[in-house]
N, C-alpha and C. Protein backbone atom coordinates (compact mmCIF):
# COMPACT_ATOMS: atom_id res chain seq x y z
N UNK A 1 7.68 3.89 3.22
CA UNK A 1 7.19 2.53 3.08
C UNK A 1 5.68 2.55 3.34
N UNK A 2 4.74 2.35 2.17
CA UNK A 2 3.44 2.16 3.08
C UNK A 2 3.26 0.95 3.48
N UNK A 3 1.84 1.02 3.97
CA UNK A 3 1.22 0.17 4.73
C UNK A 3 1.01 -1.23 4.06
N UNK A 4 1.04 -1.01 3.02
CA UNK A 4 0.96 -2.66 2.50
C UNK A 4 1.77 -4.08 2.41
N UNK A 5 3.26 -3.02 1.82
CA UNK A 5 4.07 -3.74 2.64
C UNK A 5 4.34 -4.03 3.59
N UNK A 6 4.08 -3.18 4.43
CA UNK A 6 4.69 -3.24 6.26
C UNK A 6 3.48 -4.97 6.34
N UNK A 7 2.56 -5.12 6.05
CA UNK A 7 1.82 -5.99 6.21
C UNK A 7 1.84 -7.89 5.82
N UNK A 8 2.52 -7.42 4.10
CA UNK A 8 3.16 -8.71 3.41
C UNK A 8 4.55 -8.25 4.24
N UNK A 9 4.89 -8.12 4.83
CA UNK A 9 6.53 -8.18 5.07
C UNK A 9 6.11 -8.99 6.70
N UNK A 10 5.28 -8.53 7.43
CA UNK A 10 4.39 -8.60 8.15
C UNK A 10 3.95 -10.41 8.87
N UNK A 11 3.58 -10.48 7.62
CA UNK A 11 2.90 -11.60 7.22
C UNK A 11 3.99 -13.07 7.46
N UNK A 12 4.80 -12.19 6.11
CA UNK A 12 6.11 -13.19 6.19
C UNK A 12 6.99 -13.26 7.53
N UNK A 13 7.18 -12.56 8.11
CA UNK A 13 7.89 -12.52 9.43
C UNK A 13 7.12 -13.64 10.20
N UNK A 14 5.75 -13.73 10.77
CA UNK A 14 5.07 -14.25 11.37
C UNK A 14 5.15 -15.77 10.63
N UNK A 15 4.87 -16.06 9.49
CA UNK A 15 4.94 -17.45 8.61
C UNK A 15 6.32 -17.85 9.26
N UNK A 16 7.08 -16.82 9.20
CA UNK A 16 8.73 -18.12 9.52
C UNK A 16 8.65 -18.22 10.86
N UNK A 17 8.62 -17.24 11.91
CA UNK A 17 8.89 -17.71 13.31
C UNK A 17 7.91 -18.51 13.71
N UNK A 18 6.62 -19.02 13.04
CA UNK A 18 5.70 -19.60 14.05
C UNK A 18 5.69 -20.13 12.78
N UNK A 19 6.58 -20.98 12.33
CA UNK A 19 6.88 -22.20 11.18
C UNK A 19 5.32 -22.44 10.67
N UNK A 20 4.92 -21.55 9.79
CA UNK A 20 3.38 -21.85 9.70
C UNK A 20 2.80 -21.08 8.36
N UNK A 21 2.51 -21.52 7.30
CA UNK A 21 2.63 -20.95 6.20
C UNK A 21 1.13 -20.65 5.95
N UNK A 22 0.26 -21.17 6.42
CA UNK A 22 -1.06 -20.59 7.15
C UNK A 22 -1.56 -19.63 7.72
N UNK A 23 -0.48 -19.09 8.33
CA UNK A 23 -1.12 -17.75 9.25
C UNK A 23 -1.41 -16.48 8.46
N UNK A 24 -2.71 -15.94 9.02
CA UNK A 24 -2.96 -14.70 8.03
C UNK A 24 -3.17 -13.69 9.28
N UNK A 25 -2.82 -12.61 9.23
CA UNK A 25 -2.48 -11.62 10.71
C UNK A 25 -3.27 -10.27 9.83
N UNK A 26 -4.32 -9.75 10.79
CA UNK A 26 -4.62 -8.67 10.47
C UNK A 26 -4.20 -7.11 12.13
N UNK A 27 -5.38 -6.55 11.52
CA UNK A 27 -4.73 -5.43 12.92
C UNK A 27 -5.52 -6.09 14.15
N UNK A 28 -6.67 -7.11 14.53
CA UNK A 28 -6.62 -7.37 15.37
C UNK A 28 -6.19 -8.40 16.24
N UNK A 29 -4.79 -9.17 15.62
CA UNK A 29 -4.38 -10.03 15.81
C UNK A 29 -4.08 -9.63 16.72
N UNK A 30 -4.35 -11.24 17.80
CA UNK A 30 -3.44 -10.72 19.46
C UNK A 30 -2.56 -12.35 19.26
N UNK A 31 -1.86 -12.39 20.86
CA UNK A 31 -0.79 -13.51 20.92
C UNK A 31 -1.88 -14.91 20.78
N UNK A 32 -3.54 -14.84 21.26
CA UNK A 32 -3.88 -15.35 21.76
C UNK A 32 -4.90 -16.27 19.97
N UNK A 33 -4.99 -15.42 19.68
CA UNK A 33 -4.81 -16.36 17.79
C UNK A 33 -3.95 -17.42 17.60
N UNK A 34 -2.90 -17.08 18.33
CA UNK A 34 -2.18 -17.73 17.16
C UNK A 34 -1.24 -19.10 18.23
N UNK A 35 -1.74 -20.22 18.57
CA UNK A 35 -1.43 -21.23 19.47
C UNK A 35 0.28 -21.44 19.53
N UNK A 36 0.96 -20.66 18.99
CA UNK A 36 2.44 -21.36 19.45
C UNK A 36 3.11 -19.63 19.84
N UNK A 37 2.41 -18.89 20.19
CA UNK A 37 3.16 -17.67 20.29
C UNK A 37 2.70 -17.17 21.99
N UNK A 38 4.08 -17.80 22.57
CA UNK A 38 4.38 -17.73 23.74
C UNK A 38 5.48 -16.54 24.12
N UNK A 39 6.18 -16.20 25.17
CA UNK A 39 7.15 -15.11 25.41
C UNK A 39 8.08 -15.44 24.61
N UNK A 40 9.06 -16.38 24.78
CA UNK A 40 9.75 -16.69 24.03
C UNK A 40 9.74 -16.50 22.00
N UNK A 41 9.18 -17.18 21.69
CA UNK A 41 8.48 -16.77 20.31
C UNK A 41 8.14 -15.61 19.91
N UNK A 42 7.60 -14.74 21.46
CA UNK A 42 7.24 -12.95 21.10
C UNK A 42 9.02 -12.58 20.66
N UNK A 43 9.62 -12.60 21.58
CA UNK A 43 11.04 -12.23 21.83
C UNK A 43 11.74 -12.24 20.14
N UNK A 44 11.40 -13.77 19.76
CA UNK A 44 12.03 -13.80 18.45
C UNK A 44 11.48 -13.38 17.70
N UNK A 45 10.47 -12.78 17.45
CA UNK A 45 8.93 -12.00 16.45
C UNK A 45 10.05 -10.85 16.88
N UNK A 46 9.95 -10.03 18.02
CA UNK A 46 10.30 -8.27 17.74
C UNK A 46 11.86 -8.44 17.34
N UNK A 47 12.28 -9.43 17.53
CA UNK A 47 14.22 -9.62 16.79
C UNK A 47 13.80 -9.21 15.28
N UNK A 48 12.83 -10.80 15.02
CA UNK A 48 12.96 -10.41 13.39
C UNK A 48 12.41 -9.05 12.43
N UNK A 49 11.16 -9.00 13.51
CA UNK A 49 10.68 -7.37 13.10
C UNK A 49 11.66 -6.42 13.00
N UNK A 50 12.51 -6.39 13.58
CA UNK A 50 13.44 -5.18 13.88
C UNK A 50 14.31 -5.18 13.21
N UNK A 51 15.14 -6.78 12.70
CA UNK A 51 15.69 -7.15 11.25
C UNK A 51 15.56 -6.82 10.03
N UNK A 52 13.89 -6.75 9.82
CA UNK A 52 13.73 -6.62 8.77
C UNK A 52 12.95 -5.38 8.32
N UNK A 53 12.78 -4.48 9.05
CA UNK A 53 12.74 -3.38 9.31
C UNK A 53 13.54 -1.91 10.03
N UNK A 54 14.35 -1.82 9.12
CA UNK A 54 15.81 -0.31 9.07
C UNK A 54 14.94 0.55 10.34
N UNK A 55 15.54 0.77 11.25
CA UNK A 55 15.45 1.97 12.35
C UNK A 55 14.09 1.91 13.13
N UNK A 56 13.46 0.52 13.02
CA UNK A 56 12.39 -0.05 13.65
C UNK A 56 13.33 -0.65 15.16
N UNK A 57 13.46 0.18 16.07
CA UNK A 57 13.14 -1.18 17.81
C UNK A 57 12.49 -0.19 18.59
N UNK A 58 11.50 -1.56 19.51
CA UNK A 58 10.31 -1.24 20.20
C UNK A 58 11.36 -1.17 21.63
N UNK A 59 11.13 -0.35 22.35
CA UNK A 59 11.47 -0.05 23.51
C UNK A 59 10.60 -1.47 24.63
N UNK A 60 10.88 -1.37 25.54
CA UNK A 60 10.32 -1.90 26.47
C UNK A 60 8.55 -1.68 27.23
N UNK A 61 8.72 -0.28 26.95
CA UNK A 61 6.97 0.40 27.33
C UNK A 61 6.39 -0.23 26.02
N UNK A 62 6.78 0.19 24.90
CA UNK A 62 5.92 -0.31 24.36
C UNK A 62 5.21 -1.65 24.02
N UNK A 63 6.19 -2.85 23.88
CA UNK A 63 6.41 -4.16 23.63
C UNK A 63 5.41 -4.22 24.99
N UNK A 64 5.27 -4.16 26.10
CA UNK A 64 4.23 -4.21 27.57
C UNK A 64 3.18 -3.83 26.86
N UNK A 65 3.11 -3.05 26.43
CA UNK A 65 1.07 -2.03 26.16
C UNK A 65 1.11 -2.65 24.47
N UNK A 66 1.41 -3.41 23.97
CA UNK A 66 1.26 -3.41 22.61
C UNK A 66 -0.09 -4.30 23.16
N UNK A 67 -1.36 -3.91 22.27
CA UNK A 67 -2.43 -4.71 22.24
C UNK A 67 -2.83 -5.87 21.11
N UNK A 68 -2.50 -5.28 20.01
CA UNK A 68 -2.51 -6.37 18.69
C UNK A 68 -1.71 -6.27 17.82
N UNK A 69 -1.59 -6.80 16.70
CA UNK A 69 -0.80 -6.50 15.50
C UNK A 69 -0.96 -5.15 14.91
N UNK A 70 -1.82 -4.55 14.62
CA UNK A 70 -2.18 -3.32 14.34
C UNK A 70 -1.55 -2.22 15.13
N UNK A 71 -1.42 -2.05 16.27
CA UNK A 71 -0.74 -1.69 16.80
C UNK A 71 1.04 -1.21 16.95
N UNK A 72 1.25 -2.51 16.25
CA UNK A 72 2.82 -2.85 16.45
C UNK A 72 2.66 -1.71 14.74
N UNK A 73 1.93 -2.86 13.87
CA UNK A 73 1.70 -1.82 12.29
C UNK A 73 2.61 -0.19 12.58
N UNK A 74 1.47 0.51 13.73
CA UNK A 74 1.30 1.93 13.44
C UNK A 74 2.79 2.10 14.29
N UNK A 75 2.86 1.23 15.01
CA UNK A 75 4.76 1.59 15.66
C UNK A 75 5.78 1.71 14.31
N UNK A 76 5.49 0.82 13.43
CA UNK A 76 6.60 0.74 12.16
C UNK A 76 6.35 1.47 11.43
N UNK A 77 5.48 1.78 11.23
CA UNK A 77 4.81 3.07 10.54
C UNK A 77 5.42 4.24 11.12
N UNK A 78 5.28 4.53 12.01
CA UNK A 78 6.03 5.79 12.60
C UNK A 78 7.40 5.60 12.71
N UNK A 79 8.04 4.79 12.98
CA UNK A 79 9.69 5.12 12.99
C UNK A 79 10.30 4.93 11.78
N UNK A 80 9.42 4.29 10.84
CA UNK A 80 9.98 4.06 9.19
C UNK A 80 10.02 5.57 8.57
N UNK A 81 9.22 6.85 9.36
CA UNK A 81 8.83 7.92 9.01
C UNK A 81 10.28 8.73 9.13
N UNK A 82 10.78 8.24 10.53
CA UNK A 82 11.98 8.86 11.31
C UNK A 82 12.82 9.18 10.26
């Protein structure tokens, strides 16, 4: 899978959970962009990520140290590799 999709797929994930057909997410997106993405809302972001991405889940260390969107990117990137 490259990177482009991981990004429009990306994209769309973020548009539905934060009901917002506006949002445009690059790699330095943090929680702090985007005004309705609280713990809760994270919680349902790595559900749907992990939905919609085959043999994608973030462990616990990581989901703690994740710094931006870009980040999470190079996580799906690597286990899509698996």
């Amino acid at each position: 899978m490259n990177e482009e999709i991981i990004w429009n797929r990306l994209t769309e994930i973020f548009r539905d959970v934060f009901e917002d057909e506006d949002i445009v997410i690059g790699p330095e997106t943090v929680a702090q962009d985007i005004l309705e993405w609280d713990s809760l809302s994270n919680i349902q972001l790595l559900v749907a990520i992990e939905k919609a991405f085959d043999g994608v889940k973030f462990n616990t260390g990581e989901v703690a140290n994740l710094k931006n969107v870009g980040q999470m990117v190079d996580i799906i990137i690597h286990r899509s590799k698996e």
